[in-house]
PDB file of N, CA and C in Angstrom:
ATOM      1  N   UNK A   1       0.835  -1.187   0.000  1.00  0.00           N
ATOM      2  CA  UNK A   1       0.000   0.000   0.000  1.00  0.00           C
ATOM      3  C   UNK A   1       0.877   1.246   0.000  1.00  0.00           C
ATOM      4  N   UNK A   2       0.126   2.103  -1.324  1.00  0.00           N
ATOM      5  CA  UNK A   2       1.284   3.629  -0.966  1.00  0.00           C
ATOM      6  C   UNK A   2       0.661   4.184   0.143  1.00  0.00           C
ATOM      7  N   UNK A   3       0.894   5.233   0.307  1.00  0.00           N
ATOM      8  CA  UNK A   3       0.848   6.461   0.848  1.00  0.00           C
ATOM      9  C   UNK A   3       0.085   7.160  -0.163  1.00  0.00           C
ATOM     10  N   UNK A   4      -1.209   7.819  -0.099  1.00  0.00           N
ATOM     11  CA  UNK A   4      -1.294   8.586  -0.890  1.00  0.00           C
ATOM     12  C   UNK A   4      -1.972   9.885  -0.136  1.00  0.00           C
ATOM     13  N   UNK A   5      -1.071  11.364  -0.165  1.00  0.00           N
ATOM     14  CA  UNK A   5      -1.194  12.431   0.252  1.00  0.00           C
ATOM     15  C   UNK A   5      -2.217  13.513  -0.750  1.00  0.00           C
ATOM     16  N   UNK A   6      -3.243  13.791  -0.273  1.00  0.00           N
ATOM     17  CA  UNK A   6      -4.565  14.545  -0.504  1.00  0.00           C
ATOM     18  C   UNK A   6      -4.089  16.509  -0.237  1.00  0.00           C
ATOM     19  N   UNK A   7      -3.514  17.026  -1.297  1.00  0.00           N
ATOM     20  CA  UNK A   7      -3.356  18.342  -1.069  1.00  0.00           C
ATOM     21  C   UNK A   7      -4.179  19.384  -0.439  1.00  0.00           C
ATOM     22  N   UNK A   8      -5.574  18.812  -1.033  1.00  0.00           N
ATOM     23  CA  UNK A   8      -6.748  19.405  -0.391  1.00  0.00           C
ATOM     24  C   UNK A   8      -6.786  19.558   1.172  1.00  0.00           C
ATOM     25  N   UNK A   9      -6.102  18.630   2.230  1.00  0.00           N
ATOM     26  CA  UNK A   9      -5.988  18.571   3.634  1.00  0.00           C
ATOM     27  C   UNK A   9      -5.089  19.788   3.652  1.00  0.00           C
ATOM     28  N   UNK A  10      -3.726  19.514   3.050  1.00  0.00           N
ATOM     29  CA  UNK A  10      -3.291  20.946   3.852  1.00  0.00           C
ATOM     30  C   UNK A  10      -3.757  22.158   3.645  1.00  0.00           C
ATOM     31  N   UNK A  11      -4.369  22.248   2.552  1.00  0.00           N
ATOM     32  CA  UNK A  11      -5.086  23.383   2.113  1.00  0.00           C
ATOM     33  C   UNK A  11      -6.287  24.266   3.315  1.00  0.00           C
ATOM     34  N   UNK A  12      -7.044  22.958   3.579  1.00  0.00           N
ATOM     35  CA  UNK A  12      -8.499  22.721   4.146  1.00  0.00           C
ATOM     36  C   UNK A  12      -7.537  23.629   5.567  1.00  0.00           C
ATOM     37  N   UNK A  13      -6.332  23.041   5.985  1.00  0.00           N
ATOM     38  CA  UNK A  13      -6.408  23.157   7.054  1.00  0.00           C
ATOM     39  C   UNK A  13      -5.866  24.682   7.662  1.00  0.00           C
ATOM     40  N   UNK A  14      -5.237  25.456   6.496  1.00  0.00           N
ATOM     41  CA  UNK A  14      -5.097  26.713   6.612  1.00  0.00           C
ATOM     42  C   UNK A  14      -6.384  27.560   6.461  1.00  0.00           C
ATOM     43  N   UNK A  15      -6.781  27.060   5.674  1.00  0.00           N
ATOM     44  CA  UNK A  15      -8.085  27.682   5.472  1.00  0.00           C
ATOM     45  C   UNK A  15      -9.188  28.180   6.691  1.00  0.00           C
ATOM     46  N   UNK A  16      -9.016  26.692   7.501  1.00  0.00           N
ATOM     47  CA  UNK A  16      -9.845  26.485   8.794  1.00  0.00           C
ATOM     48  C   UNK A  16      -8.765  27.241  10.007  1.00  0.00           C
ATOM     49  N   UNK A  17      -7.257  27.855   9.327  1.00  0.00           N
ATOM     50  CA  UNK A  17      -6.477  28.248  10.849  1.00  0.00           C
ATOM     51  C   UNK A  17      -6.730  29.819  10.672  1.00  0.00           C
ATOM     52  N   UNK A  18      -7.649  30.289   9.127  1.00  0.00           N
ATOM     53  CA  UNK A  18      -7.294  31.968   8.889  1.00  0.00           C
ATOM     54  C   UNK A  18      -8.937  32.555   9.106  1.00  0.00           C
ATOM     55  N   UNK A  19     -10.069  30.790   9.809  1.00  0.00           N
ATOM     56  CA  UNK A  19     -10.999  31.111   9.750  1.00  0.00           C
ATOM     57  C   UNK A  19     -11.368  31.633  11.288  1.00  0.00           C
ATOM     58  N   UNK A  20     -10.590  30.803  11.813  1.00  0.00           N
ATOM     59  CA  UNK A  20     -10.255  30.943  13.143  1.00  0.00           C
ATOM     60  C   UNK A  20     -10.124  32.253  13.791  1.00  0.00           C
ATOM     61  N   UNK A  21      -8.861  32.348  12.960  1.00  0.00           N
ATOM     62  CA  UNK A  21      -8.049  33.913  13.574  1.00  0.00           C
ATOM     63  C   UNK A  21      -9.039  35.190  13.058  1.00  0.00           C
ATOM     64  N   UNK A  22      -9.371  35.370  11.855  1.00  0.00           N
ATOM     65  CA  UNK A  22     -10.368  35.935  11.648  1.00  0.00           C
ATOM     66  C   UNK A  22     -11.795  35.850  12.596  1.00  0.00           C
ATOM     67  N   UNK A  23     -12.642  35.167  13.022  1.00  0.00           N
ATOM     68  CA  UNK A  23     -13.392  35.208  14.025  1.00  0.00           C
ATOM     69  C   UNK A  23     -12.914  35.473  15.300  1.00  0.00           C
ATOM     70  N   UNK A  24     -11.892  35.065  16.188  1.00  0.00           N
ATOM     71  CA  UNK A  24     -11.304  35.211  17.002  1.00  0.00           C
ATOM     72  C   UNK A  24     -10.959  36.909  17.159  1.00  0.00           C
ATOM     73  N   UNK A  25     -10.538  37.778  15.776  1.00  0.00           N
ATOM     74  CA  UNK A  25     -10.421  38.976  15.922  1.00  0.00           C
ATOM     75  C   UNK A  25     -11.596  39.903  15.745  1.00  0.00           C
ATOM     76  N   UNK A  26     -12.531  39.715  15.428  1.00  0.00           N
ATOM     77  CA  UNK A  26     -14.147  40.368  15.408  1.00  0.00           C
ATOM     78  C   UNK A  26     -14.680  39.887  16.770  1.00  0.00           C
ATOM     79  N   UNK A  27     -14.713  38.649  17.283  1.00  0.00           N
ATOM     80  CA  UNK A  27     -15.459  38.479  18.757  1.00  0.00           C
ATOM     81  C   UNK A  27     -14.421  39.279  19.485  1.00  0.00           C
ATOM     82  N   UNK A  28     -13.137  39.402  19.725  1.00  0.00           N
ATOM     83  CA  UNK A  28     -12.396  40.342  20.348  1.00  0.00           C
ATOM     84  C   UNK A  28     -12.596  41.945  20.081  1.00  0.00           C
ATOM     85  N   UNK A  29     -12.914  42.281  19.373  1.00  0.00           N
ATOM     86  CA  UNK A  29     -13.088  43.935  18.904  1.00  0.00           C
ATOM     87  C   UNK A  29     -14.397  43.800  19.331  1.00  0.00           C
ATOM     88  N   UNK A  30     -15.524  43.412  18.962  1.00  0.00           N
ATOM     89  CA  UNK A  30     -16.893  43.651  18.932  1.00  0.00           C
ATOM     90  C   UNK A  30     -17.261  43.136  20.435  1.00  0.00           C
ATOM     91  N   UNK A  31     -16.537  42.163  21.499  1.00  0.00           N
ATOM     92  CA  UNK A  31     -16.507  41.829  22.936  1.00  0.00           C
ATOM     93  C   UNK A  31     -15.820  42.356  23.583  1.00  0.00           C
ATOM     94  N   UNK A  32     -14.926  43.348  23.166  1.00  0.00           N
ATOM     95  CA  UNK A  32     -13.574  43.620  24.280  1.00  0.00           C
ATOM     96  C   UNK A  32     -14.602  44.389  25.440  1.00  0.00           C
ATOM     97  N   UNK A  33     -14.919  45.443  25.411  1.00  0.00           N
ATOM     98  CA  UNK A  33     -15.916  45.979  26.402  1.00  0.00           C
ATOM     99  C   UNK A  33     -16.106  44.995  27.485  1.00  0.00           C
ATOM    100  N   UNK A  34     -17.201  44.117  27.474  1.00  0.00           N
ATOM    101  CA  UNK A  34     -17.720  43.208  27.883  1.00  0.00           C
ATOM    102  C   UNK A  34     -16.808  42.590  28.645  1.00  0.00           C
ATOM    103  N   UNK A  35     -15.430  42.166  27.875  1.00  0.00           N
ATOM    104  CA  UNK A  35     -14.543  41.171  28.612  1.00  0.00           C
ATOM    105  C   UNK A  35     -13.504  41.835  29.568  1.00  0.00           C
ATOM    106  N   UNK A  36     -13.353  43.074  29.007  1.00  0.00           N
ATOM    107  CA  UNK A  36     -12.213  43.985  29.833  1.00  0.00           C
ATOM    108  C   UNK A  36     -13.016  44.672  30.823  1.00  0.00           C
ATOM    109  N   UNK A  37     -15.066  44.854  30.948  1.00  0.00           N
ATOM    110  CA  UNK A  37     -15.139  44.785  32.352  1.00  0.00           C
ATOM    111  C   UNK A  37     -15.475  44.078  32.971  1.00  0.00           C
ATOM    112  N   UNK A  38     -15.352  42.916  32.617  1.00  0.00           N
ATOM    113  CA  UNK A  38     -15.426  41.350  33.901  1.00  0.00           C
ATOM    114  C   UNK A  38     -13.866  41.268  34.146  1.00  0.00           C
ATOM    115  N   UNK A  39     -12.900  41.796  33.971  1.00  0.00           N
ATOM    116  CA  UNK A  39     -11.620  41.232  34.266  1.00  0.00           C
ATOM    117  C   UNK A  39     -11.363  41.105  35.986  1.00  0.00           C
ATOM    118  N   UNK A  40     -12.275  42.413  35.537  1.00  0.00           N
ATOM    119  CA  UNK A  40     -11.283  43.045  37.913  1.00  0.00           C
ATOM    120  C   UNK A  40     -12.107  41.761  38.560  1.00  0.00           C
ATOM    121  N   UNK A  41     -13.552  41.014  38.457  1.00  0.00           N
ATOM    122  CA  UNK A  41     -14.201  40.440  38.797  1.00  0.00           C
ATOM    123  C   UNK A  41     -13.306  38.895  38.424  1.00  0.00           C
ATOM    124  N   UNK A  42     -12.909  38.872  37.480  1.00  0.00           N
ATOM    125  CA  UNK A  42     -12.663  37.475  37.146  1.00  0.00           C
ATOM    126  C   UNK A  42     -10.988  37.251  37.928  1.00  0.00           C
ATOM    127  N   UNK A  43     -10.347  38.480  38.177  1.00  0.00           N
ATOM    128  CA  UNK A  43      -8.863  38.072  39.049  1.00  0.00           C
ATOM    129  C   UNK A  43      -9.682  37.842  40.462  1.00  0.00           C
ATOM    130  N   UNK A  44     -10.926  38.653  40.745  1.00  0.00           N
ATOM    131  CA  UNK A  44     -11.109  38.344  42.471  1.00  0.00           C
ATOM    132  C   UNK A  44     -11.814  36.950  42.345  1.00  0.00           C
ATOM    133  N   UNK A  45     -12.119  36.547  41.072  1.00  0.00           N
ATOM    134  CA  UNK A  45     -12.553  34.861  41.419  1.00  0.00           C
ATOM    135  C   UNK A  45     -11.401  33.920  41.538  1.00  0.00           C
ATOM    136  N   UNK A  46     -10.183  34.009  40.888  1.00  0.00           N
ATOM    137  CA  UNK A  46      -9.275  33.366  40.846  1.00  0.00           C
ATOM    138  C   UNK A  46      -8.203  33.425  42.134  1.00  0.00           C
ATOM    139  N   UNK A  47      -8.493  34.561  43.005  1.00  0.00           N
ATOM    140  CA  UNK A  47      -7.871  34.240  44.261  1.00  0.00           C
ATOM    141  C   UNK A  47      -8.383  33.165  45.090  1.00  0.00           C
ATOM    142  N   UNK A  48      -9.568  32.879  45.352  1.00  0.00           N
ATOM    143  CA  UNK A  48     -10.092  31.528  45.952  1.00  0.00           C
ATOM    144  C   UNK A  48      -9.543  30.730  45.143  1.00  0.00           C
ATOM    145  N   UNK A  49      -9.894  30.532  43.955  1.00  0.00           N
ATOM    146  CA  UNK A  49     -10.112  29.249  43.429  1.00  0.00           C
ATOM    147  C   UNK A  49      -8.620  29.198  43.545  1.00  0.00           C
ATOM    148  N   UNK A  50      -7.393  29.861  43.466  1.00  0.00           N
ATOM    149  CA  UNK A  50      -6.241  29.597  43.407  1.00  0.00           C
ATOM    150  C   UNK A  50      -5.870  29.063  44.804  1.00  0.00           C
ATOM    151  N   UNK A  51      -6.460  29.361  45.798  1.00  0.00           N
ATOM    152  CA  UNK A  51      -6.375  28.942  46.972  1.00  0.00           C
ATOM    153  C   UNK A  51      -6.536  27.581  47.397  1.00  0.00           C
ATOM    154  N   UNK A  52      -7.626  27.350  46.983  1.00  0.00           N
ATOM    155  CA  UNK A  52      -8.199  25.723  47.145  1.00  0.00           C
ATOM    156  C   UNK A  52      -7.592  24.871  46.129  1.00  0.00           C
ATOM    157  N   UNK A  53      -6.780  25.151  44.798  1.00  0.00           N
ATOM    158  CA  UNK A  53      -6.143  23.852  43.840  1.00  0.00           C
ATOM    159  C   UNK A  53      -4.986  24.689  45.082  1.00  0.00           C
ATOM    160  N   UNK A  54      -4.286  25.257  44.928  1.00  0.00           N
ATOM    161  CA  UNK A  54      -2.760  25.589  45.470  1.00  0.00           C
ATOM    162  C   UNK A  54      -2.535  24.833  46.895  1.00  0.00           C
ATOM    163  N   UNK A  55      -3.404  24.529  47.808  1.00  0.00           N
ATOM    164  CA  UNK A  55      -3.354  24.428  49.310  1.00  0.00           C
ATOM    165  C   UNK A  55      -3.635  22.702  49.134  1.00  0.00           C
ATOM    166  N   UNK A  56      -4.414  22.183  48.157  1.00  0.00           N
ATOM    167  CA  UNK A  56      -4.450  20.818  47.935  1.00  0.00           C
ATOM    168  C   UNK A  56      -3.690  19.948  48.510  1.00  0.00           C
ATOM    169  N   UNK A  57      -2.124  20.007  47.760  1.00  0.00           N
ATOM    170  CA  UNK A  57      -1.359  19.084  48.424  1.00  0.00           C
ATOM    171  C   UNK A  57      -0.527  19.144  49.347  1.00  0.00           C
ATOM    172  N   UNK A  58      -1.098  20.421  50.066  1.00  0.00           N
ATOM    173  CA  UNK A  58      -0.048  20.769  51.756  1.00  0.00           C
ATOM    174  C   UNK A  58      -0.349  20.025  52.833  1.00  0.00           C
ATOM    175  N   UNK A  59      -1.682  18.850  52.608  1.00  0.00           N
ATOM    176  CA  UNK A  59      -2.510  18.047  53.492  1.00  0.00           C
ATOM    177  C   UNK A  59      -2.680  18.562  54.921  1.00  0.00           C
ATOM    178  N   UNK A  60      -3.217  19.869  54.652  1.00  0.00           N
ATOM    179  CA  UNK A  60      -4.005  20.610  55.987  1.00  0.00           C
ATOM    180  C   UNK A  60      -4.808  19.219  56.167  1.00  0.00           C
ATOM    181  N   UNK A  61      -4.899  19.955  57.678  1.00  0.00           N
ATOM    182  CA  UNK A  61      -5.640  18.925  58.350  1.00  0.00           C
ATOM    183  C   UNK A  61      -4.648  17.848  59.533  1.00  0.00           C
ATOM    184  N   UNK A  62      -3.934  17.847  59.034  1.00  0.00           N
ATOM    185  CA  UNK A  62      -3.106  16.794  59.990  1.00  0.00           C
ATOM    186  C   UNK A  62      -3.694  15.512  60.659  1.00  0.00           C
ATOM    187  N   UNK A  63      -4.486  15.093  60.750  1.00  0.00           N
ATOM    188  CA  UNK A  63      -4.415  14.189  61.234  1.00  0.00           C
ATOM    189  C   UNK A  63      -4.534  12.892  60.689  1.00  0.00           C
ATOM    190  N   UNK A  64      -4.714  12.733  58.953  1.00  0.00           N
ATOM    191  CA  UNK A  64      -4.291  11.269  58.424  1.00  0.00           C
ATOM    192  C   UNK A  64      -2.622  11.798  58.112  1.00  0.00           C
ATOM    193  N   UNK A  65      -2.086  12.753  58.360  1.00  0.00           N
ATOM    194  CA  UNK A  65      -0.556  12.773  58.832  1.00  0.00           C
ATOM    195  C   UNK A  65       0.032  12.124  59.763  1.00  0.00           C
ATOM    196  N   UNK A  66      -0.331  12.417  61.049  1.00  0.00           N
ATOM    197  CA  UNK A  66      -0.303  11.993  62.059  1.00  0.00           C
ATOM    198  C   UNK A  66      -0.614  10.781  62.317  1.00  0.00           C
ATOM    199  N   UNK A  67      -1.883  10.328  61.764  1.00  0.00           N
ATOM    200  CA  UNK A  67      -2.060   8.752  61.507  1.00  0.00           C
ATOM    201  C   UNK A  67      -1.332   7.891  61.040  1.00  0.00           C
ATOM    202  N   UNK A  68      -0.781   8.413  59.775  1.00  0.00           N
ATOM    203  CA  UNK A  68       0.375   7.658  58.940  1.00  0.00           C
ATOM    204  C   UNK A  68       1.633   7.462  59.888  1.00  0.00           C
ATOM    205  N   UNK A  69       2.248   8.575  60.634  1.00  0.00           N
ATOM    206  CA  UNK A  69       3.598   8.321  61.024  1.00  0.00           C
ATOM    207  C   UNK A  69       3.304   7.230  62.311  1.00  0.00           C
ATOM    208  N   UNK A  70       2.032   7.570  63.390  1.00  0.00           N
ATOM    209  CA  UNK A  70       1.672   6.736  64.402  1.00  0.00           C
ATOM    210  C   UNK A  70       1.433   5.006  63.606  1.00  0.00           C
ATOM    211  N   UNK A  71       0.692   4.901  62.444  1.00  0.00           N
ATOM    212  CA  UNK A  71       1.061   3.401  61.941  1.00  0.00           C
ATOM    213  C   UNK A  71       2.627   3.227  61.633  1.00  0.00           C
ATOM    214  N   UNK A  72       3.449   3.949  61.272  1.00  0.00           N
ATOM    215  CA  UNK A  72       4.765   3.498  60.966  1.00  0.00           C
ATOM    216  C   UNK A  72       5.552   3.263  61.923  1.00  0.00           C
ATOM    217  N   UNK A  73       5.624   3.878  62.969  1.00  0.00           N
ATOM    218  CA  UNK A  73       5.987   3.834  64.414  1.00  0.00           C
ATOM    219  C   UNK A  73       5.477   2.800  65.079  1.00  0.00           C
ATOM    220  N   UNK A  74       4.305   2.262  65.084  1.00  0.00           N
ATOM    221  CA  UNK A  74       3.924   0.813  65.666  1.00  0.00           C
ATOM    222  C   UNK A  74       4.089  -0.133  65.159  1.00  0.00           C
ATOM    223  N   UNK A  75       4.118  -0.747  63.500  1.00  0.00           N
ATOM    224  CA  UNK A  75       5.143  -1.139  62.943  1.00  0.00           C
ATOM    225  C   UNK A  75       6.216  -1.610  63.057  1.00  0.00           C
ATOM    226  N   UNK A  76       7.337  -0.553  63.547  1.00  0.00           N
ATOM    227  CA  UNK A  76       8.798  -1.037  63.410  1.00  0.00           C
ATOM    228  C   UNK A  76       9.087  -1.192  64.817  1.00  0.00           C
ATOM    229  N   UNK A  77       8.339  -1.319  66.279  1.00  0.00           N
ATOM    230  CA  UNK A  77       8.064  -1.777  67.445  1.00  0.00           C
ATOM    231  C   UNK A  77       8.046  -3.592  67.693  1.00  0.00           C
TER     232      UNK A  77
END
Protein backbone atom coordinates (compact mmCIF):
# COMPACT_ATOMS: atom_id res chain seq x y z
CA UNK A 1 0.00 0.00 0.00
CA UNK A 2 1.28 3.63 -0.97
CA UNK A 3 0.85 6.46 0.85
CA UNK A 4 -1.29 8.59 -0.89
CA UNK A 5 -1.19 12.43 0.25
CA UNK A 6 -4.57 14.54 -0.50
CA UNK A 7 -3.36 18.34 -1.07
CA UNK A 8 -6.75 19.41 -0.39
CA UNK A 9 -5.99 18.57 3.63
CA UNK A 10 -3.29 20.95 3.85
CA UNK A 11 -5.09 23.38 2.11
CA UNK A 12 -8.50 22.72 4.15
CA UNK A 13 -6.41 23.16 7.05
CA UNK A 14 -5.10 26.71 6.61
CA UNK A 15 -8.08 27.68 5.47
CA UNK A 16 -9.85 26.48 8.79
CA UNK A 17 -6.48 28.25 10.85
CA UNK A 18 -7.29 31.97 8.89
CA UNK A 19 -11.00 31.11 9.75
CA UNK A 20 -10.26 30.94 13.14
CA UNK A 21 -8.05 33.91 13.57
CA UNK A 22 -10.37 35.94 11.65
CA UNK A 23 -13.39 35.21 14.03
CA UNK A 24 -11.30 35.21 17.00
CA UNK A 25 -10.42 38.98 15.92
CA UNK A 26 -14.15 40.37 15.41
CA UNK A 27 -15.46 38.48 18.76
CA UNK A 28 -12.40 40.34 20.35
CA UNK A 29 -13.09 43.93 18.90
CA UNK A 30 -16.89 43.65 18.93
CA UNK A 31 -16.51 41.83 22.94
CA UNK A 32 -13.57 43.62 24.28
CA UNK A 33 -15.92 45.98 26.40
CA UNK A 34 -17.72 43.21 27.88
CA UNK A 35 -14.54 41.17 28.61
CA UNK A 36 -12.21 43.98 29.83
CA UNK A 37 -15.14 44.79 32.35
CA UNK A 38 -15.43 41.35 33.90
CA UNK A 39 -11.62 41.23 34.27
CA UNK A 40 -11.28 43.04 37.91
CA UNK A 41 -14.20 40.44 38.80
CA UNK A 42 -12.66 37.47 37.15
CA UNK A 43 -8.86 38.07 39.05
CA UNK A 44 -11.11 38.34 42.47
CA UNK A 45 -12.55 34.86 41.42
CA UNK A 46 -9.28 33.37 40.85
CA UNK A 47 -7.87 34.24 44.26
CA UNK A 48 -10.09 31.53 45.95
CA UNK A 49 -10.11 29.25 43.43
CA UNK A 50 -6.24 29.60 43.41
CA UNK A 51 -6.37 28.94 46.97
CA UNK A 52 -8.20 25.72 47.15
CA UNK A 53 -6.14 23.85 43.84
CA UNK A 54 -2.76 25.59 45.47
CA UNK A 55 -3.35 24.43 49.31
CA UNK A 56 -4.45 20.82 47.93
CA UNK A 57 -1.36 19.08 48.42
CA UNK A 58 -0.05 20.77 51.76
CA UNK A 59 -2.51 18.05 53.49
CA UNK A 60 -4.00 20.61 55.99
CA UNK A 61 -5.64 18.92 58.35
CA UNK A 62 -3.11 16.79 59.99
CA UNK A 63 -4.41 14.19 61.23
CA UNK A 64 -4.29 11.27 58.42
CA UNK A 65 -0.56 12.77 58.83
CA UNK A 66 -0.30 11.99 62.06
CA UNK A 67 -2.06 8.75 61.51
CA UNK A 68 0.37 7.66 58.94
CA UNK A 69 3.60 8.32 61.02
CA UNK A 70 1.67 6.74 64.40
CA UNK A 71 1.06 3.40 61.94
CA UNK A 72 4.76 3.50 60.97
CA UNK A 73 5.99 3.83 64.41
CA UNK A 74 3.92 0.81 65.67
CA UNK A 75 5.14 -1.14 62.94
CA UNK A 76 8.80 -1.04 63.41
CA UNK A 77 8.06 -1.78 67.45
Amino acid sequence: MSAHHDPHDKRSHWVFIGFVLVAGFFLFTEHRAHVLGALPYLLLLACPLMHLFMHHGHRHGGSSHRQHRHDQDGEQS
